[in-house]
C-alpha atoms as a PDB file:
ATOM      1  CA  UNK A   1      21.322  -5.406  80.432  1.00  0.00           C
ATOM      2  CA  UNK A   2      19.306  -2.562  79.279  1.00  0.00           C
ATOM      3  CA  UNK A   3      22.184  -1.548  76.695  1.00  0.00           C
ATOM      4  CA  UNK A   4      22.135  -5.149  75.400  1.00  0.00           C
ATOM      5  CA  UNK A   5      18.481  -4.861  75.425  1.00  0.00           C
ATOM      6  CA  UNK A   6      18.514  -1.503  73.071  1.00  0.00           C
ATOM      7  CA  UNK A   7      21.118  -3.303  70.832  1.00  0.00           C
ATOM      8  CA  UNK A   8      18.879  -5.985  69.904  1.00  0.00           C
ATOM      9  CA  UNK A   9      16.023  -3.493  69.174  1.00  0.00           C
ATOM     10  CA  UNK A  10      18.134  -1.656  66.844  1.00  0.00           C
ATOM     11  CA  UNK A  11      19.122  -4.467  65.366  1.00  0.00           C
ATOM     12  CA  UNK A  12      15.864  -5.835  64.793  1.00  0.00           C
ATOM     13  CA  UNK A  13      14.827  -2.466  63.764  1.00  0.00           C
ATOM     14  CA  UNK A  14      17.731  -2.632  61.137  1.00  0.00           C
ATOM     15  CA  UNK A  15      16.727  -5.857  59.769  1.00  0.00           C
ATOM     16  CA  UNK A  16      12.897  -4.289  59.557  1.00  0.00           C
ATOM     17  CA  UNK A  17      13.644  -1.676  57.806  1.00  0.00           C
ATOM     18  CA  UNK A  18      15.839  -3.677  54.974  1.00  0.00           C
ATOM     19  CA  UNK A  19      13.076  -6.243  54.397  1.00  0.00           C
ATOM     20  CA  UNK A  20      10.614  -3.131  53.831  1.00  0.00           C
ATOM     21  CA  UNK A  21      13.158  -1.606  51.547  1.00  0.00           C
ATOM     22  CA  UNK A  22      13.804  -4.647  49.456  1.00  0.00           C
ATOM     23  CA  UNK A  23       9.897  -5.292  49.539  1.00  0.00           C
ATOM     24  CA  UNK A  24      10.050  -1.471  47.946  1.00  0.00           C
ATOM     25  CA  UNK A  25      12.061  -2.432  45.350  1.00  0.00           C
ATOM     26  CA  UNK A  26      10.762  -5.516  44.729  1.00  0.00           C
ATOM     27  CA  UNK A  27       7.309  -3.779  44.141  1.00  0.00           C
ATOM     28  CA  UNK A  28       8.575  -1.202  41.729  1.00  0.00           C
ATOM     29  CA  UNK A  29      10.499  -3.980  39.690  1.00  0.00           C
ATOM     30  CA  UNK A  30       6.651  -5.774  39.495  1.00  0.00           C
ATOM     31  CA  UNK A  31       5.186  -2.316  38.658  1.00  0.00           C
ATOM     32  CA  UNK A  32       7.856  -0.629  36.319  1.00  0.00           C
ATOM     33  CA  UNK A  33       7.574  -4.429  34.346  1.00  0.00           C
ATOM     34  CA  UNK A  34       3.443  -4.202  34.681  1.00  0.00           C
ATOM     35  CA  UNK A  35       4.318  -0.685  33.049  1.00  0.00           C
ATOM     36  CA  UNK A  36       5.924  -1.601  30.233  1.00  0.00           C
ATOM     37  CA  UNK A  37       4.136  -4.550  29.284  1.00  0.00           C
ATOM     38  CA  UNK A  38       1.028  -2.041  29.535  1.00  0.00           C
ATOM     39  CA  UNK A  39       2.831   0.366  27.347  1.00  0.00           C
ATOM     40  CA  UNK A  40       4.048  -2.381  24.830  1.00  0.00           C
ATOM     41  CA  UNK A  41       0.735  -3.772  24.598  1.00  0.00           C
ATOM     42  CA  UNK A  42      -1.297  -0.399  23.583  1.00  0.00           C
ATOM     43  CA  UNK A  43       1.310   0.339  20.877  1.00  0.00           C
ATOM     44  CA  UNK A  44       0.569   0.026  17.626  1.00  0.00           C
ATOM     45  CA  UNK A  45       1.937  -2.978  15.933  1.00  0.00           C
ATOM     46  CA  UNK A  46       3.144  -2.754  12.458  1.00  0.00           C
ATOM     47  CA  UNK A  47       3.069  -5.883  10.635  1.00  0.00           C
ATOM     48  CA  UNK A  48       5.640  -6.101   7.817  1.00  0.00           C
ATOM     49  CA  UNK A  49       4.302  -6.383   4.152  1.00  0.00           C
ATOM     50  CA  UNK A  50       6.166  -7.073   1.201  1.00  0.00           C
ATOM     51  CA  UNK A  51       3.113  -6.040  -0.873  1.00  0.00           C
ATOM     52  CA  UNK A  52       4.018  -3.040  -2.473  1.00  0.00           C
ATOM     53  CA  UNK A  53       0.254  -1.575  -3.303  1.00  0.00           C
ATOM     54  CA  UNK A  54       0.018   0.074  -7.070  1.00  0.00           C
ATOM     55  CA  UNK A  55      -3.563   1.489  -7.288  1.00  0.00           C
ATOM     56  CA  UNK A  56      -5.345   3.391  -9.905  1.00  0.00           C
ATOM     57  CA  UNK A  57      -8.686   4.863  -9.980  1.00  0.00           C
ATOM     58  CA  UNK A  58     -10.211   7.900 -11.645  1.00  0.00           C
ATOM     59  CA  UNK A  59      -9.023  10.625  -9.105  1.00  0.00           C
ATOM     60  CA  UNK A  60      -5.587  10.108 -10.426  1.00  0.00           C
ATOM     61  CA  UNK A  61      -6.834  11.544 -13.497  1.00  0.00           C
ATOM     62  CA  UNK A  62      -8.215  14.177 -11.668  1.00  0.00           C
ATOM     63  CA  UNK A  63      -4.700  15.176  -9.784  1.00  0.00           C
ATOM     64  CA  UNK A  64      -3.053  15.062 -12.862  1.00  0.00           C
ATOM     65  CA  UNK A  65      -4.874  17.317 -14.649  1.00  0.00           C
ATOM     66  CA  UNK A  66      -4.842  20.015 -11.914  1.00  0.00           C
ATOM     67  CA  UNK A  67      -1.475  19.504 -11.709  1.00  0.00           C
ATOM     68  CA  UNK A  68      -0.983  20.207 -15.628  1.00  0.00           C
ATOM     69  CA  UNK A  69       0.024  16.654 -16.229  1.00  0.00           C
ATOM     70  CA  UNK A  70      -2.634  15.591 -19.312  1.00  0.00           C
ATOM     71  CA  UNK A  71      -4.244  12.165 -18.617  1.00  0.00           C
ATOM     72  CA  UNK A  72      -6.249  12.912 -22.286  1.00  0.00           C
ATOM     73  CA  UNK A  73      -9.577  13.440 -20.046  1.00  0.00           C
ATOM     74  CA  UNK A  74     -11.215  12.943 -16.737  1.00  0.00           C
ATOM     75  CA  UNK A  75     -13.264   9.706 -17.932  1.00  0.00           C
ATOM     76  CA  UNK A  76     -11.875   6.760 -15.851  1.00  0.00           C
ATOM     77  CA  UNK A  77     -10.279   5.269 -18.585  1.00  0.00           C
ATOM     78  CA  UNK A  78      -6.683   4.522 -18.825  1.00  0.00           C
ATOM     79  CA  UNK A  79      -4.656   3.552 -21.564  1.00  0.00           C
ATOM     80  CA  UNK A  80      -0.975   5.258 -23.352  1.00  0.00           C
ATOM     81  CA  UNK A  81      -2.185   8.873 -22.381  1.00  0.00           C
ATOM     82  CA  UNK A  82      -2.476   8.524 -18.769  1.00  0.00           C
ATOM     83  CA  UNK A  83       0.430   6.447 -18.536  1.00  0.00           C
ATOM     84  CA  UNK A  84       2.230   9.052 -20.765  1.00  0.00           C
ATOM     85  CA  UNK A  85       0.895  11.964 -18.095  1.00  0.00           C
ATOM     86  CA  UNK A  86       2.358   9.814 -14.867  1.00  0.00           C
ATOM     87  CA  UNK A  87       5.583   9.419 -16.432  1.00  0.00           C
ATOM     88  CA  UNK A  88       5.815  12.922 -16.642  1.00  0.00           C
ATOM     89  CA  UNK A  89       4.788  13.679 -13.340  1.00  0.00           C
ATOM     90  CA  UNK A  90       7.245  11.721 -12.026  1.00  0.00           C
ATOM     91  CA  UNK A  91      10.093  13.465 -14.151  1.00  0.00           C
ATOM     92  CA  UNK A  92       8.755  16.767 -12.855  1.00  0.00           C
ATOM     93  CA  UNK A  93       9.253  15.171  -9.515  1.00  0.00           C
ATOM     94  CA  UNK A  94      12.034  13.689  -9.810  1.00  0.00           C
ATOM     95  CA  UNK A  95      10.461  10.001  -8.672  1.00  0.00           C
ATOM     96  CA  UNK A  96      11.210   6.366 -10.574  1.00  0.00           C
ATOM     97  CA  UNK A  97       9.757   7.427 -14.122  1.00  0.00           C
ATOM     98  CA  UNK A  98       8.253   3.919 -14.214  1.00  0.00           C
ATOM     99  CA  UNK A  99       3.870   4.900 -15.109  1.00  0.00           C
ATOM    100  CA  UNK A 100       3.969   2.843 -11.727  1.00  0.00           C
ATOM    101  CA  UNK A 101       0.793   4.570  -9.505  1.00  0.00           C
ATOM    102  CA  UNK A 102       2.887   3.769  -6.271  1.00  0.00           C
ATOM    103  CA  UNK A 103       2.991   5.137  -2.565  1.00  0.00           C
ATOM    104  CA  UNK A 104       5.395   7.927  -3.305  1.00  0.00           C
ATOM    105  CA  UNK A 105       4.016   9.283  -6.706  1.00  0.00           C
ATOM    106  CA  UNK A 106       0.237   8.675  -4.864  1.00  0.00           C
ATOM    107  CA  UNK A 107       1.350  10.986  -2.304  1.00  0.00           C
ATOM    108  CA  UNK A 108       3.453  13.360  -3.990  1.00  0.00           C
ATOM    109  CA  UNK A 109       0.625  13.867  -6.929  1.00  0.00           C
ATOM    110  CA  UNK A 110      -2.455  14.216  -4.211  1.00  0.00           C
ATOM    111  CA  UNK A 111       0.525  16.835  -2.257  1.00  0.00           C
ATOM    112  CA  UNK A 112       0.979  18.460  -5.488  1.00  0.00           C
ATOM    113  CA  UNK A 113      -2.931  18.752  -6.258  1.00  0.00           C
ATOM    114  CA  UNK A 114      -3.916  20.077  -3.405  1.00  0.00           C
ATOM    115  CA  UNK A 115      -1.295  22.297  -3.312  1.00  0.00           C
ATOM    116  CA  UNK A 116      -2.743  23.442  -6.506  1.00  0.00           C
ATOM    117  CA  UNK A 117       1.082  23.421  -7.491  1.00  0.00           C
ATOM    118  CA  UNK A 118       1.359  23.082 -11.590  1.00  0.00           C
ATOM    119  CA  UNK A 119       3.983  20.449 -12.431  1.00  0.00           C
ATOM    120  CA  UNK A 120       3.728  20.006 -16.266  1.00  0.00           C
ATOM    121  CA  UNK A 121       2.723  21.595 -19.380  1.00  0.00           C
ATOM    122  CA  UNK A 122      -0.512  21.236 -20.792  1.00  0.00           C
ATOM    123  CA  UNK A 123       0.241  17.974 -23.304  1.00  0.00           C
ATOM    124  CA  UNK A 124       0.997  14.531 -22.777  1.00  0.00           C
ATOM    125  CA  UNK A 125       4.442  13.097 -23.644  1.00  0.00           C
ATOM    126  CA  UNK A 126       4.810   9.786 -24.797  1.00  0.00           C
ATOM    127  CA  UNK A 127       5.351   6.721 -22.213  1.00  0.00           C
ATOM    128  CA  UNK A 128       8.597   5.471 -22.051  1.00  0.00           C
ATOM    129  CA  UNK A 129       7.900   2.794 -19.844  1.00  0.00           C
ATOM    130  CA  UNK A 130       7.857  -1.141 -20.942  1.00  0.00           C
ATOM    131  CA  UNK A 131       4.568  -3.499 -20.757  1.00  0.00           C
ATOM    132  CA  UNK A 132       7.069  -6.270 -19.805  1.00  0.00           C
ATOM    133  CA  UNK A 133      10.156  -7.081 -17.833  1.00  0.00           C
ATOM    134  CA  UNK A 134      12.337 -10.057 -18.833  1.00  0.00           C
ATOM    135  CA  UNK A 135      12.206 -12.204 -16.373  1.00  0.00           C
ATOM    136  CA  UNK A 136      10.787  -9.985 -13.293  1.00  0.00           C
ATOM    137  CA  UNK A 137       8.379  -8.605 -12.596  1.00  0.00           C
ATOM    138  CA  UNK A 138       5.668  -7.426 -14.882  1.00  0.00           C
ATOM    139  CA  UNK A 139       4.871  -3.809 -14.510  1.00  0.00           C
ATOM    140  CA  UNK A 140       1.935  -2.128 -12.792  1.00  0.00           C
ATOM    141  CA  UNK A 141       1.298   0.359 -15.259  1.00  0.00           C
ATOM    142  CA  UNK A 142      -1.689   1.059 -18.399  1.00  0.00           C
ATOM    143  CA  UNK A 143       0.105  -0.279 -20.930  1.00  0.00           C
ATOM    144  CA  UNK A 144       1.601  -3.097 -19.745  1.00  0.00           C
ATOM    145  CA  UNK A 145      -2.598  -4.276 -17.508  1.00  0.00           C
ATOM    146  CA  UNK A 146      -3.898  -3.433 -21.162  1.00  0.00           C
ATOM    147  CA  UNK A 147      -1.868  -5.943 -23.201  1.00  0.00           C
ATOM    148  CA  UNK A 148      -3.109  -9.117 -20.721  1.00  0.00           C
ATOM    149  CA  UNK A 149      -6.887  -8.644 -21.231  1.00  0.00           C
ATOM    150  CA  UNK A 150      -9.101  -8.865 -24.322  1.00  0.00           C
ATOM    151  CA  UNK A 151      -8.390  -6.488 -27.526  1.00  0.00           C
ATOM    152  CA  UNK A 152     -11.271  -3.519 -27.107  1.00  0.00           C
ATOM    153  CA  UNK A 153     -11.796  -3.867 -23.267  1.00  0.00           C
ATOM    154  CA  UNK A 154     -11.392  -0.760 -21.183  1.00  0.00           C
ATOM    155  CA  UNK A 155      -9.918  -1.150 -17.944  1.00  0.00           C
ATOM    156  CA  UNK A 156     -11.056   1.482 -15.247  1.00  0.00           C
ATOM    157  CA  UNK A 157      -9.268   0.532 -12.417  1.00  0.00           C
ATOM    158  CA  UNK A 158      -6.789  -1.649 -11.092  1.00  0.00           C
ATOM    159  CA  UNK A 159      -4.426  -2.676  -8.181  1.00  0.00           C
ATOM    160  CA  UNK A 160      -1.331  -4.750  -7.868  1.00  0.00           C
ATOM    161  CA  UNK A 161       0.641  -6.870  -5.130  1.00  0.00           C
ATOM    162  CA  UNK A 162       2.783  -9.445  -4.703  1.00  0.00           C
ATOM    163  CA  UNK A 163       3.066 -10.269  -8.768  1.00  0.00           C
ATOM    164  CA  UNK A 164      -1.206 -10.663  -8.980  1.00  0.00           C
ATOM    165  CA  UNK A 165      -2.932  -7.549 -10.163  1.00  0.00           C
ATOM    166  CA  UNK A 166      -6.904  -7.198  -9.830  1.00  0.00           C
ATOM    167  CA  UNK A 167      -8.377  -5.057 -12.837  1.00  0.00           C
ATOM    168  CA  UNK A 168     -11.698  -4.237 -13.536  1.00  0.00           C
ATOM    169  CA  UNK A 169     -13.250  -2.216 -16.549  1.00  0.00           C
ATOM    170  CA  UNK A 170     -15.861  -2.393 -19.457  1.00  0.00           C
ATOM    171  CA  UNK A 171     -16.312  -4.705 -22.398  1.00  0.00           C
ATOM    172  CA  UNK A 172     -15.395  -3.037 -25.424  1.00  0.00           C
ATOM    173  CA  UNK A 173     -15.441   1.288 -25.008  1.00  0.00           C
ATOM    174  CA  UNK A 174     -18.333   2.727 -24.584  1.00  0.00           C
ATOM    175  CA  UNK A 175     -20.113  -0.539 -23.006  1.00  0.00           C
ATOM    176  CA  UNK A 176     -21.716  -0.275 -19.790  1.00  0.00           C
ATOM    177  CA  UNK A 177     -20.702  -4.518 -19.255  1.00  0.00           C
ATOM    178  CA  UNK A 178     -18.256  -4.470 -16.664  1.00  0.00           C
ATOM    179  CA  UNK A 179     -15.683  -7.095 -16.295  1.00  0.00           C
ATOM    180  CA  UNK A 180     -13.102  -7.892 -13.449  1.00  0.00           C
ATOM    181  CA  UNK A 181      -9.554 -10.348 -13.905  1.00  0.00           C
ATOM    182  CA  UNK A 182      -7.071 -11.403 -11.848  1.00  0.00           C
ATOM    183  CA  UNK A 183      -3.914 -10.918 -13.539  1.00  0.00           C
ATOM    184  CA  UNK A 184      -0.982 -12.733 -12.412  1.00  0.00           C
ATOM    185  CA  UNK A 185       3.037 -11.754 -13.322  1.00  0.00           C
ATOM    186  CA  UNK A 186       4.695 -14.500 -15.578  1.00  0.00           C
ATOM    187  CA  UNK A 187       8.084 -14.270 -16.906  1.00  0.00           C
ATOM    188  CA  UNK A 188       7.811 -10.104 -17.112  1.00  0.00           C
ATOM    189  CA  UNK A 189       4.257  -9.706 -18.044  1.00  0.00           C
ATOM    190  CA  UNK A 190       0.860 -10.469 -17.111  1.00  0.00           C
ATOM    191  CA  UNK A 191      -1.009 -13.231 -17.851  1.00  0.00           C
ATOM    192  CA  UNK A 192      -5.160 -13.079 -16.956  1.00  0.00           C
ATOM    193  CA  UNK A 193      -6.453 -15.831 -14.711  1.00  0.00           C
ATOM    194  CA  UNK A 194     -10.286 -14.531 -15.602  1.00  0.00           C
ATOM    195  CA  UNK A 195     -12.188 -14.638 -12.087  1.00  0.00           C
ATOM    196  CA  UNK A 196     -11.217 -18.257 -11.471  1.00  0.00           C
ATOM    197  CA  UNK A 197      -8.492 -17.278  -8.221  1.00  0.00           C
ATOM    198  CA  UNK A 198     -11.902 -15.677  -6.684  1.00  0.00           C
ATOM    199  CA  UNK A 199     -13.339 -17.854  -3.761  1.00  0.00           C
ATOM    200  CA  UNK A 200     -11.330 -20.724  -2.654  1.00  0.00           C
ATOM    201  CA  UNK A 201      -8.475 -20.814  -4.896  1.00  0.00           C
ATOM    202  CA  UNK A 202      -7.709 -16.862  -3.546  1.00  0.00           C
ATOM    203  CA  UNK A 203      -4.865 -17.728  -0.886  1.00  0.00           C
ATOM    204  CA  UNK A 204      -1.493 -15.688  -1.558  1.00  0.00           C
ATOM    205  CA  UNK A 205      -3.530 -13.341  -3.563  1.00  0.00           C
ATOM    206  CA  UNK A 206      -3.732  -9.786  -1.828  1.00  0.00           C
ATOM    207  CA  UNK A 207      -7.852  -8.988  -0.535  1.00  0.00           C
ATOM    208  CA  UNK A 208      -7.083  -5.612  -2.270  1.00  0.00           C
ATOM    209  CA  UNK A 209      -6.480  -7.087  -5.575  1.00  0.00           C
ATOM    210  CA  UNK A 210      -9.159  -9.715  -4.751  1.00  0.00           C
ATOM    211  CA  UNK A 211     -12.046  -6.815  -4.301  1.00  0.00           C
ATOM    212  CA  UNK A 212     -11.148  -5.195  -7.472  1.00  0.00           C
ATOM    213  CA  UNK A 213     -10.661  -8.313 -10.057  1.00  0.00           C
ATOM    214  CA  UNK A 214     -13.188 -10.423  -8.403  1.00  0.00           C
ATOM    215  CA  UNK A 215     -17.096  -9.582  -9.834  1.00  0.00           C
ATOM    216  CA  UNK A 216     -18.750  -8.426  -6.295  1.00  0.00           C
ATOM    217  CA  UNK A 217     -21.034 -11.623  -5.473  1.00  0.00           C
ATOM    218  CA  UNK A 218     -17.778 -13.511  -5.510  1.00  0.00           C
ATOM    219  CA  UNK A 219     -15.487 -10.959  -3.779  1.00  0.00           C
END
């Protein structure tokens, strides 16, 4: 009796112990799950962009002159001669020789600047870049932004993505007028949509080209 008696206790003490361990392990599975989603949800989530960013402003001048790249002056301005100086930084570098301001020349120029590393001579070559594309895409680059707006208008600064580019500038050199387009890519080169995309007719158009060719009461 008594031996019968002990068998059922460790038998029940068997079946105790099981239900504990699978409680165990159910428990971790619930916490090692909580864990991840925890982890997955305080990552950083990179969204996928097929808007490949060209932007210009006057520090590029800046870099390229340090750099020994000549822009033809530190005044904001671009036109053949800072085109001409990017093309030649990116030779130097061995990048795409395409006048095209984009992430890798950005970074390699403001690496090379600050660096205080001299990449060219001391005078500009001559762009060999296109202002159109057959076809494509139009190109992001001085000469080909210059050709789309009005004869005498200085463009200052510009971006472009996804085939619209956002320029803004002065009317006519030496003006202090300022003017801002939206450019959009047609057939290999760019055709000026004025400010009219600003507002409610800006869907598909990047905000960064919206906040540079858009005046700012309309951006």
């Amino acid at each position: 009796m008594i031996t019968s008696r002990r068998r059922r206790l460790t038998i029940a003490a068997g079946i105790a112990a099981a239900v504990l361990v699978l409680a165990a392990c159910g428990k971790d599975k619930q916490e090692s799950s909580a864990s991840t989603t925890t982890a997955a949800a305080s990552g950083t989530t990179v969204v996928p962009s097929n808007a490949a960013s060209v932007r210009y402003d006057e520090q590029i001048q800046q870099w390229l002159t340090e750099v020994g790249c000549n822009p033809g002056g530190v005044d904001g301005v671009i036109g053949p001669h800072t085109e001409a100086a990017i093309v030649e930084f990116q030779q130097a570098e061995g990048l795409a020789a395409n006048g095209e301001m984009d992430a890798a020349t950005t970074k390699a120029l403001e690496a090379a600047a600050q660096a205080g590393k001299k990449v060219c001579g001391t005078t500009g070559t001559t762009a060999s870049t296109t202002t159109t594309t057959a076809g494509g895409q139009a190109p992001c680059t001085p000469t080909a932004l210059v050709a789309a707006i009005p004869q005498g208008d200085v463009i200052t600064g510009y971006v472009c993505a996804d085939g619209y580019a956002g320029v803004t500038g002065t009317v006519g050199n030496g003006s202090t007028t300022t003017f801002h387009y939206i450019l959009q890519s047609e057939n290999g080169s760019w055709t000026s949509l004025g400010d009219e995309p600003c507002g409610a007719a800006s869907a598909g158009i990047a905000p960064a080209v919206l906040e540079m060719g858009c005046p700012p009461e309309q951006g």
